[in-house]
Protein backbone atom coordinates (compact mmCIF):
# COMPACT_ATOMS: atom_id res chain seq x y z
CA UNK A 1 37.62 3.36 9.47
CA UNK A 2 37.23 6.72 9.61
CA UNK A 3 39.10 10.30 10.49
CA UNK A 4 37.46 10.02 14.12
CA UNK A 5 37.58 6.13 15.28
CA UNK A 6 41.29 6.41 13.73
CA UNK A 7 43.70 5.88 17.04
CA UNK A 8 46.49 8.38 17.19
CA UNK A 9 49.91 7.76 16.60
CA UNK A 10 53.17 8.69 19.02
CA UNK A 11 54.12 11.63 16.99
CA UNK A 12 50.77 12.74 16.69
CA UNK A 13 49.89 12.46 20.12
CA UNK A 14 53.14 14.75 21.34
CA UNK A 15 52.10 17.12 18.50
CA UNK A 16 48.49 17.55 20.52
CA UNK A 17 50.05 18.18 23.84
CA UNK A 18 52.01 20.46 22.22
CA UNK A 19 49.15 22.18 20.91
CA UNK A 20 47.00 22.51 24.13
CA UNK A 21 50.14 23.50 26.22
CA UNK A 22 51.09 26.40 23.71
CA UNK A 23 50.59 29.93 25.10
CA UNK A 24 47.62 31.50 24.00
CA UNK A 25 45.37 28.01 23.61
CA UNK A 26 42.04 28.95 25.04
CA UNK A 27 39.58 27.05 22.68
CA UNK A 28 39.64 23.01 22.25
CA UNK A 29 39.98 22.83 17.78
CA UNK A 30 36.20 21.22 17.16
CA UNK A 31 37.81 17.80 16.21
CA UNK A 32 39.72 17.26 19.57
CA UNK A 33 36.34 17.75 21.21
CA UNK A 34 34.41 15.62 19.17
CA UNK A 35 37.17 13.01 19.73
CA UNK A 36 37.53 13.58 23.27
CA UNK A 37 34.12 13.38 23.97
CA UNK A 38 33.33 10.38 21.55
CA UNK A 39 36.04 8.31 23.62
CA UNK A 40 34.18 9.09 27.27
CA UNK A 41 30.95 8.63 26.26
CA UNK A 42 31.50 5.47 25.35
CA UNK A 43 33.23 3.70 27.56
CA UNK A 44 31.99 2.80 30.89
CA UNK A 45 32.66 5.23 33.72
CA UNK A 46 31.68 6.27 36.89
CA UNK A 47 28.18 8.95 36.07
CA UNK A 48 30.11 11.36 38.69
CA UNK A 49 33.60 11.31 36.66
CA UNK A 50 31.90 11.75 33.70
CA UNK A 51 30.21 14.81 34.66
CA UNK A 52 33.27 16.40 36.14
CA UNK A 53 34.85 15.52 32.69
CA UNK A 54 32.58 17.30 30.66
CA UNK A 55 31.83 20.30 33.03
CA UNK A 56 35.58 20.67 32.93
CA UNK A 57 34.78 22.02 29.02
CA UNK A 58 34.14 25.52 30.10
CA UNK A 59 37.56 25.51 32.35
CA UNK A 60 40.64 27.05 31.55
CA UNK A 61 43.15 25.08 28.65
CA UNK A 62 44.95 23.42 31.19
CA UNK A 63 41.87 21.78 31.66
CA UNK A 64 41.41 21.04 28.51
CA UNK A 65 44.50 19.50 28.20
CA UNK A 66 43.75 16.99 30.84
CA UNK A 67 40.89 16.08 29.53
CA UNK A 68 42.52 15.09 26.04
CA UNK A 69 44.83 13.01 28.16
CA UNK A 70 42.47 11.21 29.68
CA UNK A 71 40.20 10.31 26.74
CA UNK A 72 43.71 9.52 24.66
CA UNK A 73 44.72 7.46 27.28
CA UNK A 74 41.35 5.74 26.92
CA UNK A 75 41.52 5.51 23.23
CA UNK A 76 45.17 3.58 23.24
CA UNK A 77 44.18 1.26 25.93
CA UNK A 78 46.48 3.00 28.75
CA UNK A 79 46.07 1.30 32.02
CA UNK A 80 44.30 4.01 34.68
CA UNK A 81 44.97 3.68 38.49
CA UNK A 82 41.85 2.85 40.70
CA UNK A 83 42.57 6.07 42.05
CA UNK A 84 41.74 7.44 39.34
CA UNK A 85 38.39 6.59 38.16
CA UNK A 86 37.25 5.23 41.77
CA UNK A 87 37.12 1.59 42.28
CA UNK A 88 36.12 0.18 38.72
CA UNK A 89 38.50 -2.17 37.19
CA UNK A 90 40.65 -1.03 34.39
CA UNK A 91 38.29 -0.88 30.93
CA UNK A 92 39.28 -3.42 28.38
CA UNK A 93 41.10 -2.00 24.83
CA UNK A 94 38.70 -1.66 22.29
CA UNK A 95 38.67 -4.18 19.70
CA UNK A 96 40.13 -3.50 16.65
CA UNK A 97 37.31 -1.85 13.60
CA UNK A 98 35.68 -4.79 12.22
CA UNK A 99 32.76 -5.56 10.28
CA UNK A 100 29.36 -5.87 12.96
CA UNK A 101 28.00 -8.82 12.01
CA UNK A 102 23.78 -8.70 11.88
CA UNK A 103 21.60 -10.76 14.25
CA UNK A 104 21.60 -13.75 11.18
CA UNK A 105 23.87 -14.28 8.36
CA UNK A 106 22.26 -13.19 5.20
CA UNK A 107 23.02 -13.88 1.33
CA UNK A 108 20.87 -10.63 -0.88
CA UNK A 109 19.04 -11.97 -3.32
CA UNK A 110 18.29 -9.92 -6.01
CA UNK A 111 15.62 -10.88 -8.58
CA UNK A 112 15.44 -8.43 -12.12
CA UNK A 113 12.61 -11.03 -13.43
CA UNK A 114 10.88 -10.84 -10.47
CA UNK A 115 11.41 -6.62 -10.16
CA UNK A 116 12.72 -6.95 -6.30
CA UNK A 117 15.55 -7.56 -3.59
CA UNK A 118 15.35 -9.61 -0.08
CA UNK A 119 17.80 -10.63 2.38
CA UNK A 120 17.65 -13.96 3.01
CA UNK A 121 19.18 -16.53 5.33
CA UNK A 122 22.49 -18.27 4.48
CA UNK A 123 20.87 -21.70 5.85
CA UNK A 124 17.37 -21.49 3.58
CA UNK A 125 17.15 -22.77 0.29
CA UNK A 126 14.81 -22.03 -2.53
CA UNK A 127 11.70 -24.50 -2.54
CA UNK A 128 8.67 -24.91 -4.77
CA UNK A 129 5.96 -22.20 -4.49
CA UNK A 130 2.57 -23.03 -5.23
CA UNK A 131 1.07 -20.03 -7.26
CA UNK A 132 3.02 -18.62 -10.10
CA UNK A 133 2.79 -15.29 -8.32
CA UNK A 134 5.05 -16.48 -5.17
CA UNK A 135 8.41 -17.69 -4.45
CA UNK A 136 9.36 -19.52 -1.52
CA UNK A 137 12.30 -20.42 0.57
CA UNK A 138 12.79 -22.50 3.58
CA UNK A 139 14.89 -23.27 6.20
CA UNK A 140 15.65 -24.86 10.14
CA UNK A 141 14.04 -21.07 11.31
CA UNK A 142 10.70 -21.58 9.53
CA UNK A 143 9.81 -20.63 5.64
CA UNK A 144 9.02 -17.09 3.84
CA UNK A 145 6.92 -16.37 1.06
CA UNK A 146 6.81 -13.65 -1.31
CA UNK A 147 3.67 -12.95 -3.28
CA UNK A 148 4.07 -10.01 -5.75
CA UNK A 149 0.75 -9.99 -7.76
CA UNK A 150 -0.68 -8.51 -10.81
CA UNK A 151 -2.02 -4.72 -11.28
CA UNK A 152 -5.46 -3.86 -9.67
CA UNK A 153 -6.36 -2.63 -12.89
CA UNK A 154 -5.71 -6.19 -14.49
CA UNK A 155 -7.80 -7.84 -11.65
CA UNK A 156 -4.88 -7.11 -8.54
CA UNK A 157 -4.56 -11.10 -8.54
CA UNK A 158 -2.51 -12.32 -5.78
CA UNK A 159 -1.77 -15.44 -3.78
CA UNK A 160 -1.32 -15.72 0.45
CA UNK A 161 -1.33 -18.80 2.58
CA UNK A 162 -1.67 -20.40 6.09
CA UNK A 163 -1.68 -23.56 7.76
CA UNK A 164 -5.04 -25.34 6.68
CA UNK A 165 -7.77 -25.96 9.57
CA UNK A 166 -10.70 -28.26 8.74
CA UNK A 167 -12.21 -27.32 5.41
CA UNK A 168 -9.73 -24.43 4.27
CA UNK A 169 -7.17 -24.61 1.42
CA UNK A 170 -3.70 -24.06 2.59
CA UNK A 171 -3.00 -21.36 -0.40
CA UNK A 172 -5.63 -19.03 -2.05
CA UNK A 173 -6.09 -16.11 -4.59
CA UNK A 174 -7.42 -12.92 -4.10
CA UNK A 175 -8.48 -10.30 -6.19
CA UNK A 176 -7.35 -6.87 -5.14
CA UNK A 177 -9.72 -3.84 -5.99
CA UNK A 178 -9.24 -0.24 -7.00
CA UNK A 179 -11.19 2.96 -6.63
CA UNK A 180 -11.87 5.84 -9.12
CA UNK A 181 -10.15 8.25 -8.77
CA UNK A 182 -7.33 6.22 -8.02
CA UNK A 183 -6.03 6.15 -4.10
CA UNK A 184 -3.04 3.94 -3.09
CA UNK A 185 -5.11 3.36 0.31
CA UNK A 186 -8.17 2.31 -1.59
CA UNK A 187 -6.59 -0.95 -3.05
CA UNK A 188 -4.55 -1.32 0.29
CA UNK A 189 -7.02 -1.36 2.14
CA UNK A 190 -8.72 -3.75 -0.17
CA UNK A 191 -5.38 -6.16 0.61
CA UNK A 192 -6.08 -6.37 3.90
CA UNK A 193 -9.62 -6.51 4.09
CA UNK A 194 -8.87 -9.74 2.13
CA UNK A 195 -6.26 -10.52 3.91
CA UNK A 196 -7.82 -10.18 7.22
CA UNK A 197 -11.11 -12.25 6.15
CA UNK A 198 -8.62 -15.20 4.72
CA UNK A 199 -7.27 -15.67 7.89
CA UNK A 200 -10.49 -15.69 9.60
CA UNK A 201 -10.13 -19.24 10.26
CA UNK A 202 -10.37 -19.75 14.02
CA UNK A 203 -13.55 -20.32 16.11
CA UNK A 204 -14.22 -16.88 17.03
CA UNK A 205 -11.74 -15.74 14.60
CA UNK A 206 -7.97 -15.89 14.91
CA UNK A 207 -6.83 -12.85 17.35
CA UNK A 208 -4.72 -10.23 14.94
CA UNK A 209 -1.71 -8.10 16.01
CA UNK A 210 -1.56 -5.09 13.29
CA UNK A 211 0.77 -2.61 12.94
CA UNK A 212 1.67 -0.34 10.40
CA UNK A 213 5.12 -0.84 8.79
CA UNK A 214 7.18 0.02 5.23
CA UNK A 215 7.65 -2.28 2.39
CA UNK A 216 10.67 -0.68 0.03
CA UNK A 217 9.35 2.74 0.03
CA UNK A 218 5.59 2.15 0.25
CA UNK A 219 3.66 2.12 3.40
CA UNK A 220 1.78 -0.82 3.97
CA UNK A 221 0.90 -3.24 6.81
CA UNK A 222 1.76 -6.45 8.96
CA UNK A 223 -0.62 -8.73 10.78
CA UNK A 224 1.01 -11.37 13.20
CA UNK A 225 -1.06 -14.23 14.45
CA UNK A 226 -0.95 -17.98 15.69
CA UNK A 227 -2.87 -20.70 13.66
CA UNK A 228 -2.55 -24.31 15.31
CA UNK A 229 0.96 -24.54 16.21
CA UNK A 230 2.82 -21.98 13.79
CA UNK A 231 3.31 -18.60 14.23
CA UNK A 232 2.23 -16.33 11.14
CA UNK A 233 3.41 -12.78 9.55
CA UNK A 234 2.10 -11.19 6.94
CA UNK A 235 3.85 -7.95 5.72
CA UNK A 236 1.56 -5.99 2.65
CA UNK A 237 1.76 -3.12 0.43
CA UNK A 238 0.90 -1.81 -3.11
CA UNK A 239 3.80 -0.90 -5.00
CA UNK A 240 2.70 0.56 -8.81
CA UNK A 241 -1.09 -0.88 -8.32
CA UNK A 242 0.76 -4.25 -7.37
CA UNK A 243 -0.12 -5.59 -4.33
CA UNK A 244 3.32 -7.47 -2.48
CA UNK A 245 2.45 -9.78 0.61
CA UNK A 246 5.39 -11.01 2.59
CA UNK A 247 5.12 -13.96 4.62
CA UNK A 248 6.71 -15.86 7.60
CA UNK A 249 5.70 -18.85 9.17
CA UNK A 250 7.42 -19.96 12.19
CA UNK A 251 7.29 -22.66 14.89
CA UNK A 252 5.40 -20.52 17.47
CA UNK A 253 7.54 -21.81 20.64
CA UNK A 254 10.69 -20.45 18.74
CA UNK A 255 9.55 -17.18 17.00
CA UNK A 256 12.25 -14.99 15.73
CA UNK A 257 10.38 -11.58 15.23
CA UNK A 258 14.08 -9.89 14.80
CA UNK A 259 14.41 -12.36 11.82
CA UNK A 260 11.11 -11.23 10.30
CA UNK A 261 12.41 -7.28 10.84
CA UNK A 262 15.79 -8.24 9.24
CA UNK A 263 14.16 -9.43 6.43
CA UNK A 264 11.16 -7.31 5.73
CA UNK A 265 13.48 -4.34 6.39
CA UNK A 266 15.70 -5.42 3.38
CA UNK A 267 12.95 -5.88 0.77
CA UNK A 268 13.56 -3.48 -1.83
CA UNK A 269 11.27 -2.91 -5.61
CA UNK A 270 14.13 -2.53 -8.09
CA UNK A 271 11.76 -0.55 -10.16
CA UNK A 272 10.68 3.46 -9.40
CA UNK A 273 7.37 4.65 -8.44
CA UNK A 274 5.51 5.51 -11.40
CA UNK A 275 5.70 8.89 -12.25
CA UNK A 276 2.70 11.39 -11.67
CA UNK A 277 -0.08 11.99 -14.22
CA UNK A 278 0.01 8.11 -15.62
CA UNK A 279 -2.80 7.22 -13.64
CA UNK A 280 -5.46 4.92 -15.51
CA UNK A 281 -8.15 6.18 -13.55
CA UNK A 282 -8.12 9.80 -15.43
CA UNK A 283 -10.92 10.37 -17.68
CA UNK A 284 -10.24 10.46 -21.30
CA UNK A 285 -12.35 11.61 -23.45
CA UNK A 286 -15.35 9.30 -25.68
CA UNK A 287 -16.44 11.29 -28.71
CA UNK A 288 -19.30 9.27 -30.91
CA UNK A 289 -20.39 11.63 -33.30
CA UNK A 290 -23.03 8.81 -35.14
CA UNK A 291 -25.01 9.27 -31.85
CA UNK A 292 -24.32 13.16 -31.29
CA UNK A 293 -22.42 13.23 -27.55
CA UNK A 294 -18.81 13.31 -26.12
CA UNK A 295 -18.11 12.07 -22.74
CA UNK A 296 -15.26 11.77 -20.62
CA UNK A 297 -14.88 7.84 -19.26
CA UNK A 298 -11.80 6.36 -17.39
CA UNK A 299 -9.41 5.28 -19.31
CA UNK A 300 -8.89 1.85 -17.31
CA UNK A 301 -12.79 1.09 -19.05
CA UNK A 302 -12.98 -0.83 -21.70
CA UNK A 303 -15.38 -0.47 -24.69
CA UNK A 304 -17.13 -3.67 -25.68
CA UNK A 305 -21.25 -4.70 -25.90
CA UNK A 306 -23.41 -4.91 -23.10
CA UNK A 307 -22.92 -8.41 -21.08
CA UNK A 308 -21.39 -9.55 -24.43
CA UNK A 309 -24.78 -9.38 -25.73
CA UNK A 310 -25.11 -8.21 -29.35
CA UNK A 311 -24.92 -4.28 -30.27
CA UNK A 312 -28.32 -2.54 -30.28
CA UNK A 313 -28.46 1.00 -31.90
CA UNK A 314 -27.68 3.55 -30.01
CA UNK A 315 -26.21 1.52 -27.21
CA UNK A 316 -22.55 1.67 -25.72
CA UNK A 317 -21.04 0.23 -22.49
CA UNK A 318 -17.55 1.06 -20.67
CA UNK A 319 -16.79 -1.73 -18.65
CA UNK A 320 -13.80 -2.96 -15.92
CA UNK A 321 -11.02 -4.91 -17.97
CA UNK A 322 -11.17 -8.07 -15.87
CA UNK A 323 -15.29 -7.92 -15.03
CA UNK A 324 -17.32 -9.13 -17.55
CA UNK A 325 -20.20 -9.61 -15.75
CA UNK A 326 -21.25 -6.23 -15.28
CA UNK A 327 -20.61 -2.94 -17.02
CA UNK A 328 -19.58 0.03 -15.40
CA UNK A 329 -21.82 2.30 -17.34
CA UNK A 330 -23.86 2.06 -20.29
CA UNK A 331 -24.93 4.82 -22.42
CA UNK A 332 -28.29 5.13 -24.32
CA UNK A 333 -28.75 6.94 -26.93
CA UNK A 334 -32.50 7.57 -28.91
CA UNK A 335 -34.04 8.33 -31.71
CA UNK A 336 -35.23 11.22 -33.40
CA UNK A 337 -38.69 9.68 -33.01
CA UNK A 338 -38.05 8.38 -29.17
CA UNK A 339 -36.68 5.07 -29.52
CA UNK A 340 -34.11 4.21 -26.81
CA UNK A 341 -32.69 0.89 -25.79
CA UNK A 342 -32.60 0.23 -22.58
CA UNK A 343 -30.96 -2.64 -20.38
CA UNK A 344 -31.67 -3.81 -16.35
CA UNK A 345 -29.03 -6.02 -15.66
CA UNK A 346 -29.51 -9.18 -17.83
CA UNK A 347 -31.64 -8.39 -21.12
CA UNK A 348 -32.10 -5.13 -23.31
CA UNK A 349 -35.35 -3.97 -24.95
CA UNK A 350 -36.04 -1.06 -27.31
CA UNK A 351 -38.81 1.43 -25.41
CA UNK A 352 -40.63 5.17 -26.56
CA UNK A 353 -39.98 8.27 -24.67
CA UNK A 354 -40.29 11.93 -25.73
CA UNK A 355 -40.83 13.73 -22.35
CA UNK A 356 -38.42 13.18 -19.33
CA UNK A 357 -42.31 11.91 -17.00
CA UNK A 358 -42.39 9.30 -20.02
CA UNK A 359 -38.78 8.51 -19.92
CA UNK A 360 -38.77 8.11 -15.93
CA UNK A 361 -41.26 5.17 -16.38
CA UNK A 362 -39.06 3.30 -18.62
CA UNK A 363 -35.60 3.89 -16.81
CA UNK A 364 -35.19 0.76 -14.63
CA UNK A 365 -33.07 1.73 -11.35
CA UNK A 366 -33.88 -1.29 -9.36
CA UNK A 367 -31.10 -4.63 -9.50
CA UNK A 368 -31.19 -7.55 -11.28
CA UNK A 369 -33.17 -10.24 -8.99
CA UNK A 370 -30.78 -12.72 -9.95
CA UNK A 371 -28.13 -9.97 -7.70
CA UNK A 372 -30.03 -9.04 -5.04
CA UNK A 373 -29.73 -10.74 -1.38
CA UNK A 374 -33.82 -10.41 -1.33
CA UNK A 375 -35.41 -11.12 -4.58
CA UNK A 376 -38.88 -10.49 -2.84
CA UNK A 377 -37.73 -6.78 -1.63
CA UNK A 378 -37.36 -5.63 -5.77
CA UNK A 379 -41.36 -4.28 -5.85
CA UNK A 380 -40.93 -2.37 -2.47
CA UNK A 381 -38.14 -0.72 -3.71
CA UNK A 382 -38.77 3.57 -4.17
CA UNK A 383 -36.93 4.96 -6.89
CA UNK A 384 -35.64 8.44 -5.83
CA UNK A 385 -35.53 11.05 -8.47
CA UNK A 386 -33.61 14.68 -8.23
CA UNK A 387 -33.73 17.39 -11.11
CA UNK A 388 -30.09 18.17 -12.59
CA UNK A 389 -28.77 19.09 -15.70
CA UNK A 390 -27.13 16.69 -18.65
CA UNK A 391 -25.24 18.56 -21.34
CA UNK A 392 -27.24 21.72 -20.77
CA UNK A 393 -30.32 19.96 -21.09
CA UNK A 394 -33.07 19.32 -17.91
CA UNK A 395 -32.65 16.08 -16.71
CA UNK A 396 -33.17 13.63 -13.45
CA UNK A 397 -31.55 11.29 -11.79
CA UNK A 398 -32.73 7.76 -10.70
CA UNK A 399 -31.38 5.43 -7.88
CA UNK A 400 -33.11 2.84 -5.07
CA UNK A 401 -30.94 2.14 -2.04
CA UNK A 402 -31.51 -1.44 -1.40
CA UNK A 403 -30.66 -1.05 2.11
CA UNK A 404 -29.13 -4.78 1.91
CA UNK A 405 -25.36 -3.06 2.40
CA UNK A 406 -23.40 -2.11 5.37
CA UNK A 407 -23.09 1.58 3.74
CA UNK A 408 -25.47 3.79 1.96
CA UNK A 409 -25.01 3.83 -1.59
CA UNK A 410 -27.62 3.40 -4.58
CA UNK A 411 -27.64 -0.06 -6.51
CA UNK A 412 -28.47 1.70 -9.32
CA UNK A 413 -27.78 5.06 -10.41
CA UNK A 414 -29.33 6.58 -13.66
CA UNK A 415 -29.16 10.23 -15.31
CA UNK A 416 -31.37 11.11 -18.41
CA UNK A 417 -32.32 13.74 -20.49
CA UNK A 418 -34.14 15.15 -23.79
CA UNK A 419 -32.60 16.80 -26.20
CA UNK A 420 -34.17 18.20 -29.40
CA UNK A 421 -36.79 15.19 -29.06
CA UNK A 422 -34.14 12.32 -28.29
CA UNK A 423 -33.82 10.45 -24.85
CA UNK A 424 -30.68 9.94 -23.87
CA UNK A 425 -29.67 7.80 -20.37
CA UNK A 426 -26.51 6.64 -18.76
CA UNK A 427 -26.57 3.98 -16.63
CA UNK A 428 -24.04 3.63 -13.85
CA UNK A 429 -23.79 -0.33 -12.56
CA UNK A 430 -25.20 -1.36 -9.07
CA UNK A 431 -21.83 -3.35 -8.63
CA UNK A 432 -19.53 -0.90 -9.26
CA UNK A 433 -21.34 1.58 -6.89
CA UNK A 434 -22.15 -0.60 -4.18
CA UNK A 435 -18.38 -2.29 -3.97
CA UNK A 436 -17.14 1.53 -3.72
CA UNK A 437 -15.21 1.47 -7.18
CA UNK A 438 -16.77 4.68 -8.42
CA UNK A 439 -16.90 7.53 -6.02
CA UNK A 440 -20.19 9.67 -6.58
CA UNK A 441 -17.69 12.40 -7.00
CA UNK A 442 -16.23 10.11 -9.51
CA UNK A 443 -20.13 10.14 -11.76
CA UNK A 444 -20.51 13.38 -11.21
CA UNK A 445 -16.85 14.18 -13.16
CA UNK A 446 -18.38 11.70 -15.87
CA UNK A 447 -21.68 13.82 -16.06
CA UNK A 448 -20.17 16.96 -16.12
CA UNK A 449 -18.10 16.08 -18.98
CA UNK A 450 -20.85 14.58 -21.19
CA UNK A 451 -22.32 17.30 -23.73
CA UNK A 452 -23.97 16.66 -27.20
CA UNK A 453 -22.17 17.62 -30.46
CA UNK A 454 -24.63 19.62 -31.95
């Protein structure tokens, strides 16, 4: 209890009075007002006695004093006349302090293996989950989920689940993506575009509440709907390139939103946010001296052959640690006599090129058939070409915009240059352009990094 809800005892309350009616008392002490007004305000009164009481704050001490006595009498339950405070019954002495008790009784689990803390129900028990990402508990109220998946940067793999209708699974797994540069929104977004389309399992698509809410300390968001007879929430976030899905399912003719709050509002990461400038994103730098260039990659690319095909001279490829179907970008490097290896998505072939006109007819910008939603629309496709500059050298770039995507983006983007009689071309992957993973701004930090060693 503290200083202020503390009642007053007898000898106290005669040293007060004594106080207020010493000569010279023109100022109520800052805790007697506090007090004094704490008591009135709340407990119920007439709105016209109340705002005689507190107008009376500006009076004389005598004033003052009166109001102390009424707001003590208050305070130790002292029965007021009717004539007093007009015609409402006496008010009732306030309980003695005790605990409040929340709006459900609730047992905080806290999980070190599992790198988080929830509130849950007294009356649910611990049941079996069905990915190895999730734990679940259930109970007379409904059940609750908790999904806490791996890193975007190790493929962001993480389970949800609904009630099944016709031909969809009751659980399923997505993969959550990440941008470079790294954003926090980028992958959360990602979460509940996935999310969203998961759900999607109503004729004319099941009707979404969304709001935005807090998980722990990250923002994230919360999508409430009704599938057959249950009534769903999903609470999201990415916490350390994790992405966390919370989630209720309820009887929908007894949902207990103020349960859900309660709950989601108690989740808490047991870990801290990763400190700044560990972001895998950042470009480190690639030095290969056998082939004469240094360039700067990101450092969540891996180095490994292209497709998993084997090495071909001159050749290197930075690809995503989880994808290896495509490479983010390769690198080719020539000759002195204009020999350059070259790949388009599924094979690799050695080609001659001294000039960049001769090099621009062997640099393949268009996709792989085998990728594209139209096959047919590959010989149609123009290859745009700019003039820049690669490592100080003249060079172009290449890309076709398939038009087959909801944005505009090239499938393919190539740069290329001469230098001292050698072709040299990196290759930046339809896939990873088209699905957003790679910014251009992104490339361009790649290409403005790349210079040859002598």
């Amino acid at each position: 209890m503290t200083e202020r809800e503390r009642p007053m005892n007898e000898s106290e309350f005669d040293a007060l009075l004594g106080l207020w009616f010493h000569e010279g008392a023109d100022n109520a002490p800052a805790r007697v007002a506090e007090n004094a007004m704490l008591e009135v305000a709340t407990t119920s009164q007439e709105r016209n006695w109340l705002a005689a009481i507190q107008s009376s704050f500006s009076s004389a001490p005598l004033a003052w004093a009166a109001v102390v006595i009424v707001a003590l009498a208050i305070g130790f339950g002292l029965a007021i006349g009717p004539g007093l405070v007009g015609n409402e019954p006496s008010p009732s002495p306030r309980p003695s302090e005790s605990p409040t008790p929340g709006p459900h009784a609730m047992t905080l689990l806290t999980s070190v293996e599992d790198g988080y803390e929830v509130l849950i129900p007294d009356s649910w028990s611990e049941a079996e989950a069905t990915a190895a990402d999730a734990r679940k508990w259930v109970g007379p109220e409904g059940e609750f989920t908790i999904s806490y998946g791996a890193s975007v940067f190790d493929g962001g793999e993480v389970s949800a689940c609904a009630p099944p209708m016709g031909d969809s699974v009751p659980c399923w797994s997505m993969n959550i993506g990440y941008q470079i540069p790294y954003t926090t929104q980028y992958s959360l977004d990602s979460l509940r575009y996935s999310l969203e389309g998961s759900l999607d399992r109503c004729n004319g698509g099941c009707p979404l509440t969304t709001t935005s809410v807090t998980i722990g300390i990250e923002s994230g968001g919360q999508h409430r709907l009704i599938i057959t007879d249950r009534q769903l929430t999903y609470a999201y976030a990415i916490h350390n390139y994790r992405p966390v899905i919370l989630y209720w399912s309820q009887p929908a003719e007894s949902d207990d939103p103020e349960l859900v709050n309660q709950m989601r509002d108690s989740f808490g990461f047991l870990d801290d946010p990763l400190p700044p400038g560990e972001d895998p994103t950042d470009l480190v730098p690639f030095t290969n001296p056998a082939d004469g260039y240094e360039v700067a990659v990101p450092g969540v690319w891996e180095q490994r052959p292209f497709l998993g095909f084997e090495e071909f001279p001159g050749l290197v490829t930075f690809g995503h640690a989880v994808d290896l179907d495509h490479s983010a970008v390769t690198i080719s490097a020539g000759d002195a006599n204009g020999t350059i290896y070259l790949c388009d998505g599924s094979t690799c072939q050695a080609y001659t090129a001294t000039t960049l006109d001769e090099l621009q007819e062997v640099v393949n910008s268009k996709p792989n058939e085998a990728e594209m939603v139209n096959p047919d629309a590959n010989a149609t496709m123009d290859e745009t070409h700019t003039d820049v500059v690669l490592g100080g050298e003249p060079g172009r770039t290449e890309s076709v915009d398939t038009g087959f995507y909801s944005f505009s983006a090239p499938t393919f983007y190539s740069v290329y240059a001469i230098h001292d009689g050698r072709p040299f071309v990196l290759s930046f992957d339809h896939w990873t352009i088209v699905n957003d993973i790679i910014t251009i701004d992104g490339i361009n930090e790649i290409l403005a990094s790349f210079r040859f060693l002598d």
